[in-house]
N, C-alpha and C. Protein backbone atom coordinates (compact mmCIF):
# COMPACT_ATOMS: atom_id res chain seq x y z
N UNK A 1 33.49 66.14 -5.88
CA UNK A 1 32.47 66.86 -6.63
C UNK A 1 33.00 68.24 -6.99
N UNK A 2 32.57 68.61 -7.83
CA UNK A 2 33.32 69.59 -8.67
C UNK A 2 32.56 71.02 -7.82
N UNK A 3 33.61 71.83 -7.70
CA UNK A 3 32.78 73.43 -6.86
C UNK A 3 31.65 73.74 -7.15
N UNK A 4 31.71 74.21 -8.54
CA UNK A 4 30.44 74.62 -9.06
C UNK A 4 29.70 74.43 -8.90
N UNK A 5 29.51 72.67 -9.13
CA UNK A 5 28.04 71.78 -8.55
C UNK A 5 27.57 72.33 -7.14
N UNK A 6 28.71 72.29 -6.30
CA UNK A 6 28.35 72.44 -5.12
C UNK A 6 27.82 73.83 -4.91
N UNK A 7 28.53 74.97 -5.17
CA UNK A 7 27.98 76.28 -5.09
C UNK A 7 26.36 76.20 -5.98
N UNK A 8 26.03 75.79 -7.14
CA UNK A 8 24.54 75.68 -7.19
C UNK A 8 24.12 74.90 -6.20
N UNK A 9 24.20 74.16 -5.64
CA UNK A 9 23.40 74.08 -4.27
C UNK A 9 23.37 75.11 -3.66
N UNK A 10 24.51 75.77 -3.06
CA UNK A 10 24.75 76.26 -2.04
C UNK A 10 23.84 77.52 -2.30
N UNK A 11 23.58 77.80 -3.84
CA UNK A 11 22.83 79.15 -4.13
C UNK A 11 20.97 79.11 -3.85
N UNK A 12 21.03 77.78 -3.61
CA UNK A 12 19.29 77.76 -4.25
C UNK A 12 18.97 76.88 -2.23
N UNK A 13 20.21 76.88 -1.80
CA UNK A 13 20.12 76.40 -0.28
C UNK A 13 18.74 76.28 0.52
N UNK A 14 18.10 77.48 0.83
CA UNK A 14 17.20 77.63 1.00
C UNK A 14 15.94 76.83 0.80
N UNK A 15 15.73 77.27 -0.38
CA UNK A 15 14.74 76.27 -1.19
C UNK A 15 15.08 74.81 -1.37
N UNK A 16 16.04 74.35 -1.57
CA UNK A 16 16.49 72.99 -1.56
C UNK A 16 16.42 72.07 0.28
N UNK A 17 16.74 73.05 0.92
CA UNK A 17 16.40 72.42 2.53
C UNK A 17 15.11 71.97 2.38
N UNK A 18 14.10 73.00 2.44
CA UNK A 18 12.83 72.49 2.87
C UNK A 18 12.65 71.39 1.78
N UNK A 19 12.99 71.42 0.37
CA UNK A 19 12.30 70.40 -0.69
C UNK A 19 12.76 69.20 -0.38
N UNK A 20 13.80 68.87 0.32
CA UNK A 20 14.73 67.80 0.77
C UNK A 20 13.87 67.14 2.22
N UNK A 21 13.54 68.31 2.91
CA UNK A 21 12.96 68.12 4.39
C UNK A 21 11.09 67.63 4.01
N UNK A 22 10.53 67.89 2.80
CA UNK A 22 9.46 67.59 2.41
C UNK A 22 8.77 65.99 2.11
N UNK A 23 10.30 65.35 1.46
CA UNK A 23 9.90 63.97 0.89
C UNK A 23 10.42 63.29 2.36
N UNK A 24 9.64 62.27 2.15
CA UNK A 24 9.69 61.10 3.15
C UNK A 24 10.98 59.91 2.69
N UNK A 25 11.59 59.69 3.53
CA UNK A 25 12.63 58.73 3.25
C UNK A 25 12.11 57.29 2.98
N UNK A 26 11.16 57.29 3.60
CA UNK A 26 10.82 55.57 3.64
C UNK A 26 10.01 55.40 1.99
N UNK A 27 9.60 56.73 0.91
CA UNK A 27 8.89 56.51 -0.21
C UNK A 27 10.58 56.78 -1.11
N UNK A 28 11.11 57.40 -0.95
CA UNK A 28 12.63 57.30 -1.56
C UNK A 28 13.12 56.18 -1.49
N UNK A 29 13.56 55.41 -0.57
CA UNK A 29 13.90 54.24 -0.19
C UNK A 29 13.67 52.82 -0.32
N UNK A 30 11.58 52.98 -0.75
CA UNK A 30 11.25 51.98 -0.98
C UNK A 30 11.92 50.93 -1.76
N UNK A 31 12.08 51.01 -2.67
CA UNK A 31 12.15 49.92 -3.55
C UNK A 31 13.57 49.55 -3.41
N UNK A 32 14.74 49.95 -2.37
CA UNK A 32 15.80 49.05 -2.16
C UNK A 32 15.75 48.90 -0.32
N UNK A 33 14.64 49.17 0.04
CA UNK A 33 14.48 48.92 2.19
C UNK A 33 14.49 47.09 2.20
N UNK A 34 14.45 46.55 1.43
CA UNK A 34 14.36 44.86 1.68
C UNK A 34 16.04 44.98 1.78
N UNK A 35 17.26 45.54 1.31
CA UNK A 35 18.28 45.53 0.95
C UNK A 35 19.34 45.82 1.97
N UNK A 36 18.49 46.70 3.29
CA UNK A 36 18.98 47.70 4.40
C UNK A 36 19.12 46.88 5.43
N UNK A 37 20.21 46.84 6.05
CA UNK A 37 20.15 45.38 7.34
C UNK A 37 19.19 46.18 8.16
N UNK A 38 18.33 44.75 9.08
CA UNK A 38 17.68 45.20 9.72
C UNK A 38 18.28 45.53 11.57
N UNK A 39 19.36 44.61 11.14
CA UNK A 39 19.86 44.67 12.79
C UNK A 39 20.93 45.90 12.84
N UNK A 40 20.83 46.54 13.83
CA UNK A 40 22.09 48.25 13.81
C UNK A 40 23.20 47.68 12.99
N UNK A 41 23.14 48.75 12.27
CA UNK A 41 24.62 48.39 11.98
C UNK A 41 25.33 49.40 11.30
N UNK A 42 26.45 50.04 10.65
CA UNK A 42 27.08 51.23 10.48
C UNK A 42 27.35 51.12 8.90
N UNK A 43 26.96 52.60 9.20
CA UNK A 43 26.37 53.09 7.50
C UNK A 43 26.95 54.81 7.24
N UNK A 44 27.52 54.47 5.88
CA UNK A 44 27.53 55.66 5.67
C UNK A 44 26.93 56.52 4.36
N UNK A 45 26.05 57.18 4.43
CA UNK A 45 25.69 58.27 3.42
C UNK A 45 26.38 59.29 2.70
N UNK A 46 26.91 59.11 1.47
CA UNK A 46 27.77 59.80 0.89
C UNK A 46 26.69 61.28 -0.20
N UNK A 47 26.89 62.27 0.50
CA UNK A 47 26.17 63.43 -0.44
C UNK A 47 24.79 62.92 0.89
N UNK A 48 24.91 63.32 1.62
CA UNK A 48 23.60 63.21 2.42
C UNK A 48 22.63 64.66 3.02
N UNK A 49 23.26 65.62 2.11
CA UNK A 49 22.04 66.56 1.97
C UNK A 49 21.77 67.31 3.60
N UNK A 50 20.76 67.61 3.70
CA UNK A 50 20.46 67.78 5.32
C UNK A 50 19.93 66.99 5.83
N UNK A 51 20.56 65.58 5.94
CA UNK A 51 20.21 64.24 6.63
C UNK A 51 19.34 63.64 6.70
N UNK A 52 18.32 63.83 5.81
CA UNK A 52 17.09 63.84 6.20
C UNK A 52 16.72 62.10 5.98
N UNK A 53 17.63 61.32 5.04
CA UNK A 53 17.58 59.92 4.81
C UNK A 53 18.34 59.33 6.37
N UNK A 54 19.59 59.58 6.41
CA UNK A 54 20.29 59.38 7.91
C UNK A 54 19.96 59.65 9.24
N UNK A 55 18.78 60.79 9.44
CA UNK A 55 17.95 60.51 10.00
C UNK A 55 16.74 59.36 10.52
N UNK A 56 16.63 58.90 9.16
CA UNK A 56 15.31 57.74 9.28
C UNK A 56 16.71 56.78 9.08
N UNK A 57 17.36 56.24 8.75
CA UNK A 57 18.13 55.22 9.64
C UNK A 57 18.32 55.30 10.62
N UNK A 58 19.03 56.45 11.30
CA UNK A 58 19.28 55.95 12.77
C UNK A 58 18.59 55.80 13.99
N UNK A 59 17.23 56.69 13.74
CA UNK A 59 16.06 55.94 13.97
C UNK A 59 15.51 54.54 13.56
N UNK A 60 16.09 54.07 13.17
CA UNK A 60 15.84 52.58 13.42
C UNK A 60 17.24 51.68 14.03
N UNK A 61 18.29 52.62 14.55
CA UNK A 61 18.97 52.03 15.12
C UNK A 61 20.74 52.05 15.00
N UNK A 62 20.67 52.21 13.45
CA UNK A 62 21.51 52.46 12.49
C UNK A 62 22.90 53.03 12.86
N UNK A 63 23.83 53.59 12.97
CA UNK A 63 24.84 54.69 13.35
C UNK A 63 25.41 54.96 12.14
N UNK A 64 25.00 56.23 11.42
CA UNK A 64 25.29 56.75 10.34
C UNK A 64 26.49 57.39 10.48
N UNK A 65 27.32 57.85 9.28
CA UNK A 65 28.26 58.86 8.80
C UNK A 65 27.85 59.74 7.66
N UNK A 66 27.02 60.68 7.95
CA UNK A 66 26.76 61.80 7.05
C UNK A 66 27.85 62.63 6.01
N UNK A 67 27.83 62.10 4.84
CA UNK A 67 28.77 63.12 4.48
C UNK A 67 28.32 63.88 3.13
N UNK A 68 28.59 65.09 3.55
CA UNK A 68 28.16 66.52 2.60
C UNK A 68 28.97 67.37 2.36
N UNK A 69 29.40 67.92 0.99
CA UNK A 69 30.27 68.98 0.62
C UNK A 69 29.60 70.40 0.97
N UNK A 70 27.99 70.09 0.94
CA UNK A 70 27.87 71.81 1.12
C UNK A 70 27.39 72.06 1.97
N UNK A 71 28.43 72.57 2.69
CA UNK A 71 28.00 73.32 4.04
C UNK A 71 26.80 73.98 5.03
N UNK A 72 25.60 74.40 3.61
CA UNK A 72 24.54 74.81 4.23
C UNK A 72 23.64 73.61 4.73
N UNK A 73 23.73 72.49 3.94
CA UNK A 73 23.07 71.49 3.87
C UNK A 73 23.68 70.46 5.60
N UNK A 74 24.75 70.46 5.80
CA UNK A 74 25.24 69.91 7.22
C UNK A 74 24.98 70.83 8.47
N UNK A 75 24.79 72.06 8.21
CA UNK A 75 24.55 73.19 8.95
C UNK A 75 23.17 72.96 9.20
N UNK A 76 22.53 72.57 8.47
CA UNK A 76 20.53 72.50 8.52
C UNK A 76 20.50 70.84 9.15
N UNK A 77 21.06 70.19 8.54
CA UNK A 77 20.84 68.55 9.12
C UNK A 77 21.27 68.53 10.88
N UNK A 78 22.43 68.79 11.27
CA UNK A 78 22.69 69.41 12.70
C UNK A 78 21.52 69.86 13.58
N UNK A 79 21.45 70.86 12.56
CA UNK A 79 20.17 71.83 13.61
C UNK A 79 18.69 70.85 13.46
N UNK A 80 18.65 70.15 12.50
CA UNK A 80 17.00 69.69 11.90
C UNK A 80 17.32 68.17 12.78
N UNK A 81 18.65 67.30 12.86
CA UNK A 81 18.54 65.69 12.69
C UNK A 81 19.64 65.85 13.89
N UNK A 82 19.48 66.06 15.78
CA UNK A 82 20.32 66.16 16.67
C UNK A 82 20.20 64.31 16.99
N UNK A 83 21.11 63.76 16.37
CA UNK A 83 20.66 62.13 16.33
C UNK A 83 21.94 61.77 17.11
N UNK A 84 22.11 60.93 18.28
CA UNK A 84 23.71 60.19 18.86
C UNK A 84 24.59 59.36 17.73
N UNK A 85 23.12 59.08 16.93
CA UNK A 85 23.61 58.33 16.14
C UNK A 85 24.09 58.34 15.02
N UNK A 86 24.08 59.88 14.57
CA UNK A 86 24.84 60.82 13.86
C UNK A 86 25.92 61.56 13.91
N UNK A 87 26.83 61.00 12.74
CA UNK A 87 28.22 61.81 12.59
C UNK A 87 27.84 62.48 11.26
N UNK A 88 28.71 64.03 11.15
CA UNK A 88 28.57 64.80 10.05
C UNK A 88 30.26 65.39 9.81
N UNK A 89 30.31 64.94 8.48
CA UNK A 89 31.56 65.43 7.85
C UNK A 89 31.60 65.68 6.49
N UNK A 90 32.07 67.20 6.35
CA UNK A 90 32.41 67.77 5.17
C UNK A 90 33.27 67.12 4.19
N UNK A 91 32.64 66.37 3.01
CA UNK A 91 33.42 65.59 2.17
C UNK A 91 33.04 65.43 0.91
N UNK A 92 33.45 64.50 -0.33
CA UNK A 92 33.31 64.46 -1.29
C UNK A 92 33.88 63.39 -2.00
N UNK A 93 33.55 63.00 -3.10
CA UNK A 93 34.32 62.12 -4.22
C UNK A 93 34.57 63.28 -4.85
N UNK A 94 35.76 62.71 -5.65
CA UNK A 94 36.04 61.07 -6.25
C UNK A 94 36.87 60.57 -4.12
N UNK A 95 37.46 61.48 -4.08
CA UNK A 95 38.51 61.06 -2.95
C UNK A 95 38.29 60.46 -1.49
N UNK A 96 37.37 61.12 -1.37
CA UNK A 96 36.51 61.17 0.47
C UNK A 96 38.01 61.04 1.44
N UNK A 97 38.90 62.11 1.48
CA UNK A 97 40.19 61.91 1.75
C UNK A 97 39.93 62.12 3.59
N UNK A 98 38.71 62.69 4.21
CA UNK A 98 38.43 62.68 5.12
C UNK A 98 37.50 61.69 5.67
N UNK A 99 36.81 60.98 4.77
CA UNK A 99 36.47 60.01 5.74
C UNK A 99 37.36 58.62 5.97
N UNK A 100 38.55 58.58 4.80
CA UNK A 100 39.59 57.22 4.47
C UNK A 100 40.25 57.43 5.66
N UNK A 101 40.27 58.52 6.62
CA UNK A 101 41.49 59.13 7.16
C UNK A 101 40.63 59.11 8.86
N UNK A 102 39.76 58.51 9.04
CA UNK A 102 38.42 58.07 10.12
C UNK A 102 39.19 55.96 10.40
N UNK A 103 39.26 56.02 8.94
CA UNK A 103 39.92 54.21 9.10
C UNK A 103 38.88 53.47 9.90
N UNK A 104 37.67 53.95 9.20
CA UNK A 104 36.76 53.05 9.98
C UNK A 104 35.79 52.36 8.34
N UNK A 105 35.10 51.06 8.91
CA UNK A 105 34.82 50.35 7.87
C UNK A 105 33.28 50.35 8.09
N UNK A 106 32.38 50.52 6.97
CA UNK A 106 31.14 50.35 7.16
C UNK A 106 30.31 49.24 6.37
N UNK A 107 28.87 48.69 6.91
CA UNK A 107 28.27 47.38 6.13
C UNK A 107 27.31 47.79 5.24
N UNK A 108 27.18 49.03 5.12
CA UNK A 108 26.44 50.09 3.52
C UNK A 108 26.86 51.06 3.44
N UNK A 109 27.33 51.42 2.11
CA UNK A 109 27.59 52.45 1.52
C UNK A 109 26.33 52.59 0.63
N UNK A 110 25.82 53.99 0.98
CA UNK A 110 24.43 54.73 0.04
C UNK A 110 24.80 55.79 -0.24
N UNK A 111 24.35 56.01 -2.02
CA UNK A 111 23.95 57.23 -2.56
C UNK A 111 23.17 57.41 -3.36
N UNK A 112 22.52 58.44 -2.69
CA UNK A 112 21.16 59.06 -3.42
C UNK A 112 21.23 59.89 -4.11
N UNK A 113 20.56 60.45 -5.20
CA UNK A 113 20.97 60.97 -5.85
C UNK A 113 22.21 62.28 -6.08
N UNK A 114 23.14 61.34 -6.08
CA UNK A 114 24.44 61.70 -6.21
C UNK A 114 25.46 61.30 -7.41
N UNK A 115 25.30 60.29 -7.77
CA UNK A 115 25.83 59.68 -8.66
C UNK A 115 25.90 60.42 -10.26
N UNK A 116 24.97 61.19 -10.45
CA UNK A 116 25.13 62.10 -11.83
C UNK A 116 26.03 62.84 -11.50
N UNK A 117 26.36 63.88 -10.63
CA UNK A 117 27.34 64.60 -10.53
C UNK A 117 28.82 64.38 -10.66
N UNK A 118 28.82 63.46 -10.73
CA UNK A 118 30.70 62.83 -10.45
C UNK A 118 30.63 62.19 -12.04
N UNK A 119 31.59 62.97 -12.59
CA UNK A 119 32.26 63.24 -13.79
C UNK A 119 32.62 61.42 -14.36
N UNK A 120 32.83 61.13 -15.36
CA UNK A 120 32.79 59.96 -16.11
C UNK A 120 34.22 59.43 -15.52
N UNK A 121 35.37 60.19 -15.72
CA UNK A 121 36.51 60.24 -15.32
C UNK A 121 37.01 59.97 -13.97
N UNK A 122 35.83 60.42 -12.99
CA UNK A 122 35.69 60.26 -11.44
C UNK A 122 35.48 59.21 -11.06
N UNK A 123 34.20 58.34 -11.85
CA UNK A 123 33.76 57.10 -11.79
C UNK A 123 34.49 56.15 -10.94
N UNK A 124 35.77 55.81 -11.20
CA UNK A 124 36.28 54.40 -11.21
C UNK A 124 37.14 54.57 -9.77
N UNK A 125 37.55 56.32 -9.70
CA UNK A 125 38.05 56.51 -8.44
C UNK A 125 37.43 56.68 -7.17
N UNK A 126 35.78 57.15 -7.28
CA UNK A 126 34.90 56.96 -6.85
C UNK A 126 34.63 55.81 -6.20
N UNK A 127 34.69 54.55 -6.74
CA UNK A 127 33.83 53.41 -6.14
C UNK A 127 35.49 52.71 -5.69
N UNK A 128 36.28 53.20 -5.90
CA UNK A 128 37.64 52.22 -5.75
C UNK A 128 37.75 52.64 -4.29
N UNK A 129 37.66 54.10 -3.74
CA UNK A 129 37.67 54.59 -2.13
C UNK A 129 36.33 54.15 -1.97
N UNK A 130 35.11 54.11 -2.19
CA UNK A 130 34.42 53.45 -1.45
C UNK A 130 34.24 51.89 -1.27
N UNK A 131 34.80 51.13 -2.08
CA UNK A 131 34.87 49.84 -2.15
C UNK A 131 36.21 49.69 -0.74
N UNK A 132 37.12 50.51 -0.80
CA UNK A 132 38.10 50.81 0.45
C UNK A 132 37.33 50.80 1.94
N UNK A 133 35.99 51.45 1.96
CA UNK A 133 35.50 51.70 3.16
C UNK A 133 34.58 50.76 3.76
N UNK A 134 34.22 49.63 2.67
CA UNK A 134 33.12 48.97 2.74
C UNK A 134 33.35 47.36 3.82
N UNK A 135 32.62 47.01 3.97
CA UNK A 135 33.42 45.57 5.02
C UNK A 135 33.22 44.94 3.82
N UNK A 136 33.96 43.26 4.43
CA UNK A 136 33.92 42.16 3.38
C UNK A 136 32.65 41.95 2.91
N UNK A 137 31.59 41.98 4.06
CA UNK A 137 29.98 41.74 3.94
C UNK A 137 29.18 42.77 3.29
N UNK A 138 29.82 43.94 3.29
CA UNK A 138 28.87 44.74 3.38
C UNK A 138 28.55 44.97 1.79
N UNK A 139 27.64 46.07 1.81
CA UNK A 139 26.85 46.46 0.50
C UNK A 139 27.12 48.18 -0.13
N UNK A 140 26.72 48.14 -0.96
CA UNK A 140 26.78 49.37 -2.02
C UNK A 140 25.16 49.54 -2.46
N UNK A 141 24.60 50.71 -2.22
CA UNK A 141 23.67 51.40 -3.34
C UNK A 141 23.70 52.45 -3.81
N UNK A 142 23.05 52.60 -4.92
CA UNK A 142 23.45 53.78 -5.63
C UNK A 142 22.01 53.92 -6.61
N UNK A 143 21.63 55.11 -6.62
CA UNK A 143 20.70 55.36 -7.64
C UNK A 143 20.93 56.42 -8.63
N UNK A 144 20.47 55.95 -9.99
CA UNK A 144 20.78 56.60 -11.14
C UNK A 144 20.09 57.46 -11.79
N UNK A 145 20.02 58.69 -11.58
CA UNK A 145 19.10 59.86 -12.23
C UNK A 145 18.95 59.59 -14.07
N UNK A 146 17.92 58.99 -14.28
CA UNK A 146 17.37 59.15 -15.69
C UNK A 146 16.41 60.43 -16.15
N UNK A 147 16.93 61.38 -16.63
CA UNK A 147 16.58 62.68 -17.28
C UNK A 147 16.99 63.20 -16.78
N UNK A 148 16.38 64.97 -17.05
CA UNK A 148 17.20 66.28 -16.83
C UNK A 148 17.82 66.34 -15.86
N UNK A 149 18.48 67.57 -15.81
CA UNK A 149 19.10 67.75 -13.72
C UNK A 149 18.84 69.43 -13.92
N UNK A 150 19.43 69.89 -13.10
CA UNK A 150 18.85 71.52 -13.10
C UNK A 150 20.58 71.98 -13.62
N UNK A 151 20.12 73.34 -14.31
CA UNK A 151 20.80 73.81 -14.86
C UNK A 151 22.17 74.57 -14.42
N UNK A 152 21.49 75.04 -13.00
CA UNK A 152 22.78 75.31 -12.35
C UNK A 152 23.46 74.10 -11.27
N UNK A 153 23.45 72.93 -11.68
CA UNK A 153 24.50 71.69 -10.93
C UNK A 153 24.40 70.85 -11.93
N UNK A 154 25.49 71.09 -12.95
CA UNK A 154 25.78 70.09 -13.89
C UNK A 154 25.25 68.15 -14.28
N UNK A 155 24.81 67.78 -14.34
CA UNK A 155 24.73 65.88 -14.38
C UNK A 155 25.14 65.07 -15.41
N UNK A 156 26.52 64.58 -15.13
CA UNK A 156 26.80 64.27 -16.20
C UNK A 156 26.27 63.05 -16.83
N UNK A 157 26.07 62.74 -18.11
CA UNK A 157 25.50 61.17 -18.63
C UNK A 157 26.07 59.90 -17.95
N UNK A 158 25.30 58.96 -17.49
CA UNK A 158 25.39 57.69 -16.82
C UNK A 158 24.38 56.86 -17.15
N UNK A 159 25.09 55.49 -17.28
CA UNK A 159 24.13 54.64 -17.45
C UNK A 159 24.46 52.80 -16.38
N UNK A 160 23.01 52.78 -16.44
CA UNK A 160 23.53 51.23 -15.64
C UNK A 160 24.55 50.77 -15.75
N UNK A 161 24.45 50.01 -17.05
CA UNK A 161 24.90 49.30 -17.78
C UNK A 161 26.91 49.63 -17.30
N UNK A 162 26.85 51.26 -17.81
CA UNK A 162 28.59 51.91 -17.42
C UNK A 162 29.05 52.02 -15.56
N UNK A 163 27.76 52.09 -14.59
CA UNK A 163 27.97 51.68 -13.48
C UNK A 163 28.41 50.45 -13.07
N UNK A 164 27.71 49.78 -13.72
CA UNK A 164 27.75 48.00 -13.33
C UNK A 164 29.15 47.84 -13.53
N UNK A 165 29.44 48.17 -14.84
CA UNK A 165 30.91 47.48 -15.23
C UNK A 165 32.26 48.29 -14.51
N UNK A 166 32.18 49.64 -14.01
CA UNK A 166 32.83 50.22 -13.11
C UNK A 166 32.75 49.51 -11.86
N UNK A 167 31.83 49.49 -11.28
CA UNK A 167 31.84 48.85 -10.00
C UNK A 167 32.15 47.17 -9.73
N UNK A 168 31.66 46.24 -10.75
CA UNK A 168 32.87 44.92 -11.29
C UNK A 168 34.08 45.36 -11.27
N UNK A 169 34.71 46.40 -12.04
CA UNK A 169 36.33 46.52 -12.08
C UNK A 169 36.90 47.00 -10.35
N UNK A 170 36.45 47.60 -9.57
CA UNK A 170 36.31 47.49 -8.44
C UNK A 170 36.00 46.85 -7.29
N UNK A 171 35.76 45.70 -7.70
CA UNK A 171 35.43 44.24 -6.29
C UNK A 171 33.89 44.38 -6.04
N UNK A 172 33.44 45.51 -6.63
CA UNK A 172 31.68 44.63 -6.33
C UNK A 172 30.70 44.10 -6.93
N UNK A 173 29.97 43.19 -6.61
CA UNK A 173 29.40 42.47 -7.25
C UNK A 173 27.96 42.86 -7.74
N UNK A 174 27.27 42.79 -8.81
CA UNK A 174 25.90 43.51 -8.95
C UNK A 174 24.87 42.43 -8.43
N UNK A 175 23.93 42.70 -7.65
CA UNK A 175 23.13 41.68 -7.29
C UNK A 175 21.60 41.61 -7.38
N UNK A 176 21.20 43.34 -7.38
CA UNK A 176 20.01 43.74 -7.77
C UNK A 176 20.13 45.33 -8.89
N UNK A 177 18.91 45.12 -9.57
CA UNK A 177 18.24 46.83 -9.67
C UNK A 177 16.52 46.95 -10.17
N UNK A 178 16.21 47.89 -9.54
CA UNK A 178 14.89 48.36 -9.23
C UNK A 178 14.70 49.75 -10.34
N UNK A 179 13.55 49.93 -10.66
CA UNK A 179 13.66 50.85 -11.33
C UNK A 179 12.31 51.99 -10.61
N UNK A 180 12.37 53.28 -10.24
CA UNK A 180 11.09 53.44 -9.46
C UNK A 180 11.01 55.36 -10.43
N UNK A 181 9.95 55.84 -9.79
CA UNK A 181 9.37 56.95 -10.54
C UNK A 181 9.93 58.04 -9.54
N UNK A 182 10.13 59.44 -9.82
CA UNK A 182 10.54 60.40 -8.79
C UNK A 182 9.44 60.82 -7.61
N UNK A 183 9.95 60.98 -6.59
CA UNK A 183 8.82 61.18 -5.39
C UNK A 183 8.81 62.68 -5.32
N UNK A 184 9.62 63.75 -6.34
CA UNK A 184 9.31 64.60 -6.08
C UNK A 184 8.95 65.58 -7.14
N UNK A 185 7.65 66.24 -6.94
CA UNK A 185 6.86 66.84 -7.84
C UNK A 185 7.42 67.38 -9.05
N UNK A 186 8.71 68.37 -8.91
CA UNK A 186 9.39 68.97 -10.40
C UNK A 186 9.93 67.83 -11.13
N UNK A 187 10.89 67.00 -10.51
CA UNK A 187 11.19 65.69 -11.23
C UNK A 187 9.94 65.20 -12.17
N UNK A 188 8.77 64.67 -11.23
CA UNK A 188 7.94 63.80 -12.11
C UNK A 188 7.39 65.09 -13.16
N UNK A 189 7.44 66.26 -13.06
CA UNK A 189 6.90 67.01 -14.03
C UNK A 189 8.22 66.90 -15.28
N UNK A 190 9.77 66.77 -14.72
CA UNK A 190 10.33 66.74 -16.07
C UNK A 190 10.78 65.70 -16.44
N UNK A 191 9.47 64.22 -15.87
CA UNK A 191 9.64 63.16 -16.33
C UNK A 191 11.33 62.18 -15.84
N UNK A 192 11.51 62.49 -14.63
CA UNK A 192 12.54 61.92 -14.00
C UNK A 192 12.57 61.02 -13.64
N UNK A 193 13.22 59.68 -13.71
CA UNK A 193 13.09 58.49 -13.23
C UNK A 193 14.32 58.54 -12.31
N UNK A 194 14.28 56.78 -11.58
CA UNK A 194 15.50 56.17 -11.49
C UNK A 194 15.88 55.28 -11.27
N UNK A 195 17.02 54.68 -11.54
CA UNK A 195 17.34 53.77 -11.22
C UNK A 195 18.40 53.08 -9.95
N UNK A 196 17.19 52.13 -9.15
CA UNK A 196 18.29 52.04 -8.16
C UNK A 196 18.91 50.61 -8.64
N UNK A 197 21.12 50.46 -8.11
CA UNK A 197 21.61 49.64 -8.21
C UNK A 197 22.30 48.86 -6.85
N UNK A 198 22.01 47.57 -7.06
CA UNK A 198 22.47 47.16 -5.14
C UNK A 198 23.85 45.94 -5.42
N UNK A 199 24.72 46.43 -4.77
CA UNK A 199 25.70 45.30 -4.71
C UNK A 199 26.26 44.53 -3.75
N UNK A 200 27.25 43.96 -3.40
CA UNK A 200 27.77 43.12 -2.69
C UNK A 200 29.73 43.16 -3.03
N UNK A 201 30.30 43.26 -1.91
CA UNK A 201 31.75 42.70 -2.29
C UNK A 201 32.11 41.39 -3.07
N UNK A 202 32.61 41.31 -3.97
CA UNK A 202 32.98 40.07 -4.09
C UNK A 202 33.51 39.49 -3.04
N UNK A 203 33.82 37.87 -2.89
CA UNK A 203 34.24 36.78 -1.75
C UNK A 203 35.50 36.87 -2.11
């Protein structure tokens, strides 16, 4: 993820903790939780904010890998989400050169709204290291910000349609998508949707 992006987080930090710590994971989540194994199993959250989703997994059992480029946001999840079942590491696409370098394999890869930020160009290197991290079984989600983004953290244009066929050229398979409304108040005021996409490794 590109600095900049990250430093507008890092500027509006504050305010972005609590708005993050406000929404409920299980109304974010809805419309891909049929998708989430139900029995423990190891997961990692890519752009996971101040944990506040990796939290409500590992409360149900889960053993997450939190990973966040901006520092304030892993600094608040720590102090807010003291979970066993939580690991936190400073990272990023396209590369995630620190979590490849863990050599450990997980049965979901999730990202929440993350996916606008990573540049068109990033795309393919993006899902090629996470398709690297994923087991034979395991799964991919990803949800797709339809409309604005804020002005100071760039979003670049994406569409299903250019996900799907990136993540085919990469070994995974598309198997679902859901389309749901934003759970959080400025979004639905600037008419924000999204779209979630769920996959599978190919056999």
């Amino acid at each position: 993820m590109e600095q900049s992006i990250i430093d507008g987080y890092a500027e509006d930090a504050d305010f972005l903790i609590a708005s993050f710590e406000a929404i409920s994971s299980s109304d974010v989540l809805s419309c891909v939780t049929e998708f989430i194994p139900r029995s423990p199993c190891q997961i990692i959250e890519i752009g996971s904010g101040t944990g506040r989703d990796a939290a409500w997994l590992a409360a149900k059992g889960h053993r997450v890998l939190a990973v966040e480029p901006v520092s304030l946001f892993l600094e608040a999840g720590r102090e807010l989400h003291q979970s066993p079942h939580i690991k936190w590491l400073n990272d990023s696409l396209p590369s995630l050169s620190r979590v490849i370098q863990r050599n450990e394999k997980y049965d979901l890869a999730l990202l929440v709204s993350v996916w606008q930020h990573v540049p068109k160009e990033e795309k393919f290197e993006s899902l090629k290291n996470i398709r690297f991290l994923v087991r034979r079984s395991g799964m991919l989600i990803i949800s797709i910000r339809n409309g604005p983004g804020s002005s100071k953290r760039e979003c670049y244009p994406t569409s299903v349609q250019e996900t799907v066929n990136i993540a085919r050229q990469c070994g995974f398979r598309f198997i679902a998508s859901r389309e749901a409304q934003s759970v959080q108040k400025s979004n639905q005021r600037a008419k924000v949707t999204w779209s979630w996409l769920v996959f599978t490794l190919n056999p």
